[in-house]
Protein backbone atom coordinates (compact mmCIF):
# COMPACT_ATOMS: atom_id res chain seq x y z
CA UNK A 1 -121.64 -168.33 -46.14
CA UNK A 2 -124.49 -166.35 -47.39
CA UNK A 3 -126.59 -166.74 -44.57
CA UNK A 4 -123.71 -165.59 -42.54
CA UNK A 5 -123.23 -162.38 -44.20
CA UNK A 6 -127.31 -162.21 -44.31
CA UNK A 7 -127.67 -162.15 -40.52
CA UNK A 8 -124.36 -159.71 -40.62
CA UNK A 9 -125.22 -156.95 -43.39
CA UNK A 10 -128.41 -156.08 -45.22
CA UNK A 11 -128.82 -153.63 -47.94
CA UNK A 12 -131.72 -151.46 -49.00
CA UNK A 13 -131.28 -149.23 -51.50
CA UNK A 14 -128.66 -147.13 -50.24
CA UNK A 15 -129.41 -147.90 -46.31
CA UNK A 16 -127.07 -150.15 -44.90
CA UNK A 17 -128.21 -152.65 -41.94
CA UNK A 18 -126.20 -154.17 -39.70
CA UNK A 19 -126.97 -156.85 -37.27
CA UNK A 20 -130.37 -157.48 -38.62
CA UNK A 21 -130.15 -161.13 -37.35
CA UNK A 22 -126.57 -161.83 -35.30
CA UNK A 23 -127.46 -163.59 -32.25
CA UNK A 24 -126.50 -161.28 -29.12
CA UNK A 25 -123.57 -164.04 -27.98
CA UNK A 26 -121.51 -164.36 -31.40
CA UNK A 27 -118.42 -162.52 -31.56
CA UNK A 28 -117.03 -161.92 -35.34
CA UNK A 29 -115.14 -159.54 -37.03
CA UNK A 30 -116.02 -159.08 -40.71
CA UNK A 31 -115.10 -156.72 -44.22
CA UNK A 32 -117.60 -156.78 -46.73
CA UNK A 33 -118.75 -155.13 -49.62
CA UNK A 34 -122.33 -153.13 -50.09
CA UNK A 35 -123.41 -151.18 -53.00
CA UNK A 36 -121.91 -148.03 -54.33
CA UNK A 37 -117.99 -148.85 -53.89
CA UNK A 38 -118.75 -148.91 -49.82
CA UNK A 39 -116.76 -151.60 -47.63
CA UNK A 40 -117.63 -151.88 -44.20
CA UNK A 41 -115.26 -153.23 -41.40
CA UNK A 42 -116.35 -154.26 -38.02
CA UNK A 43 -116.27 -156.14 -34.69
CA UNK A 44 -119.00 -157.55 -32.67
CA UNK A 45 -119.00 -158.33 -29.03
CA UNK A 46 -121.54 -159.35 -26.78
CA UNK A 47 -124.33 -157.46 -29.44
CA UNK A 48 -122.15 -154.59 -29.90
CA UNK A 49 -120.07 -153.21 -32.84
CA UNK A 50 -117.08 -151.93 -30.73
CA UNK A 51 -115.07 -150.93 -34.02
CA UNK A 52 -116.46 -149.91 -37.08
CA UNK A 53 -115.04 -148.35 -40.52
CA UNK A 54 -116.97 -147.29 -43.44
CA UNK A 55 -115.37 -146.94 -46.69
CA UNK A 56 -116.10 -144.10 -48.34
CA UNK A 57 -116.28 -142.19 -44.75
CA UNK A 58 -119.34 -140.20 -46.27
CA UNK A 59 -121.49 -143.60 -46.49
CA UNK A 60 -121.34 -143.71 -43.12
CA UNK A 61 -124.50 -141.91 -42.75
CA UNK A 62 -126.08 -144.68 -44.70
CA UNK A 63 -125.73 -147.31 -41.70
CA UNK A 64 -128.73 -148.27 -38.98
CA UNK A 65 -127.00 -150.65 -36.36
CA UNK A 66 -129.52 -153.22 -35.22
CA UNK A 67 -129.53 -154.37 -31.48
CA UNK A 68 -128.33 -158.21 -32.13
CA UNK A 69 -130.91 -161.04 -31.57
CA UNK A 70 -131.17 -163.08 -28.28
């Protein structure tokens, strides 16, 4: 489960990465918690986050979106 959420969400400090390591072809949609009281809501298709939600709104500006892996 941990390598799951690894490939999904990466934190740094107060930089939030997503998709670091999801393979391009996976579909998911995930909740999960970072640092600072943030929770971050998404869905991935085809590479792409086509929703996402980040709780406290102002975090937001704390989140890189990595292209997915092949």
């Amino acid at each position: 489960m941990m390598t799951l959420e690894l490939m999904i969400m990466q934190t740094d400090g107060r930089r939030i990465q997503l998709l670091p390591a999801w393979p391009k072809d996976w579909t998911a949609e995930f909740k999960l918690h970072a640092p600072y009281q943030t929770v971050v809501k998404a869905h991935v298709e085809n590479g792409r986050i086509t929703h996402l939600q980040v709780t406290p709104p102002e975090r937001a500006k704390d989140v890189v979106v990595h292209t997915a892996a092949r």
